[in-house]
Protein backbone atom coordinates (compact mmCIF):
# COMPACT_ATOMS: atom_id res chain seq x y z
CA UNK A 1 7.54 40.79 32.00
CA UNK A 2 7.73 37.58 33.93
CA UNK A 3 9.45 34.13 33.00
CA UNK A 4 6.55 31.60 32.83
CA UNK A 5 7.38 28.49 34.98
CA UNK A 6 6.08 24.71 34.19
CA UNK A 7 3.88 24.97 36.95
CA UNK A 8 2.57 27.96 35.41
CA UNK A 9 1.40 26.72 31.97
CA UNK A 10 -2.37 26.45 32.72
CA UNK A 11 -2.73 29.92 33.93
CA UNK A 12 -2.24 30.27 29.83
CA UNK A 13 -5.62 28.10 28.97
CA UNK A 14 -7.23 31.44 28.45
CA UNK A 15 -5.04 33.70 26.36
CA UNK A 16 -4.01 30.39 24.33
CA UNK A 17 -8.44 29.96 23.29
CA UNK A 18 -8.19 33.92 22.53
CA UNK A 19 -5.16 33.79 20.57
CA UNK A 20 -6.15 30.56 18.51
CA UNK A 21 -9.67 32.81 17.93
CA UNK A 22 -8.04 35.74 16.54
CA UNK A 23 -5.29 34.84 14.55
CA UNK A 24 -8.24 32.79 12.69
CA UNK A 25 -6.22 29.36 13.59
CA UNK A 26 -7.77 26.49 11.58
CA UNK A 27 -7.96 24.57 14.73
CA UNK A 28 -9.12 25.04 18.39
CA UNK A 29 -6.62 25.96 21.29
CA UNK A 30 -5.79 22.20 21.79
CA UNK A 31 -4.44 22.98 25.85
CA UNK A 32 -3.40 19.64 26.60
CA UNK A 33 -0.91 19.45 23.67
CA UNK A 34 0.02 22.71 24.35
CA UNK A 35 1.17 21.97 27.51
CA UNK A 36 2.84 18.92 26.80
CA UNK A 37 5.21 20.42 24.15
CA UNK A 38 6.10 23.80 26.08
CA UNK A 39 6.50 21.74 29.69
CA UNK A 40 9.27 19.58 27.55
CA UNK A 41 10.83 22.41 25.90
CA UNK A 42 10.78 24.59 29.16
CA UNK A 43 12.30 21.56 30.99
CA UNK A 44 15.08 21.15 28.18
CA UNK A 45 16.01 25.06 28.75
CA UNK A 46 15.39 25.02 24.67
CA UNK A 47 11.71 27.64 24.80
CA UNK A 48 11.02 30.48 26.83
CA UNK A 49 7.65 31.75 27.93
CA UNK A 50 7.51 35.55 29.04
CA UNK A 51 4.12 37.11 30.43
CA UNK A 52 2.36 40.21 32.05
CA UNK A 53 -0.31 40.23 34.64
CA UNK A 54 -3.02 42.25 35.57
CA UNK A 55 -3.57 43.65 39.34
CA UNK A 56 -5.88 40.73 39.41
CA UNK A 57 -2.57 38.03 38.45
CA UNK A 58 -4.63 37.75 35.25
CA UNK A 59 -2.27 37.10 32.14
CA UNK A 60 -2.79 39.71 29.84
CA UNK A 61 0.35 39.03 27.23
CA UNK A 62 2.36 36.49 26.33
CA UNK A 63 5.94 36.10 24.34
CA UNK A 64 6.90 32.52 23.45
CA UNK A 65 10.00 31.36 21.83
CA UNK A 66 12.30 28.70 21.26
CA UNK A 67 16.33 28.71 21.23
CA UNK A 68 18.03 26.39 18.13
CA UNK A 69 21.68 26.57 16.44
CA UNK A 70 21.56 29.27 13.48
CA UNK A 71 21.29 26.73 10.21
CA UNK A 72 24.05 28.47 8.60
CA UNK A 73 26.22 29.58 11.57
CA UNK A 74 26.18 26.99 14.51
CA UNK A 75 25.51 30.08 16.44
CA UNK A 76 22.38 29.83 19.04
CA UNK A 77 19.77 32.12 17.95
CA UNK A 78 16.34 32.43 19.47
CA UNK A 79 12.74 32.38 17.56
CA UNK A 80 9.58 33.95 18.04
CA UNK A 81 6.69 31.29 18.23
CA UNK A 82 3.55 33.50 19.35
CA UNK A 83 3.16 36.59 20.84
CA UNK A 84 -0.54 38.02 21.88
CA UNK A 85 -1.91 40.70 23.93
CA UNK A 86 -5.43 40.52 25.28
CA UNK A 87 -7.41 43.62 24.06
CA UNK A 88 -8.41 46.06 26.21
């Protein structure tokens, strides 16, 4: 897998409306927002985005996740926000 750059975020615009559809969301893919929050927390080293492409450069799966100090330890742990995998 890849690490997802800020420059990269739109290529997501896709897999973020397919996502939103299947896990039955009760909103739409709102891509603007989306991109605002993940370009700050990619900026602030505090989220991650990791993705595969097809031969074509087409994203085909994405990881996301954020890093925060463990509430009971201090200790920095790391949290899955969304994960999806276009079908086949």
């Amino acid at each position: 897998m890849k690490r997802l750059t800020v420059e990269e975020l739109p290529r997501l615009r896709h897999i973020g409306n397919e996502f939103t559809l299947a896990a039955k969301l009760p909103e739409p893919f709102n891509e603007q927002h989306f991109e605002v929050v993940w370009k700050t927390l990619l900026e602030l080293n505090i989220g991650v985005i990791y993705y595969e492409d097809d031969a074509d450069g087409k994203i085909i799966g994405v990881l996301g996740g954020v890093f925060n100090p463990d509430m009971f330890s201090g200790a920095l742990v790391a949290a899955e926000t969304f994960w999806f995998l276009l079908p086949e």
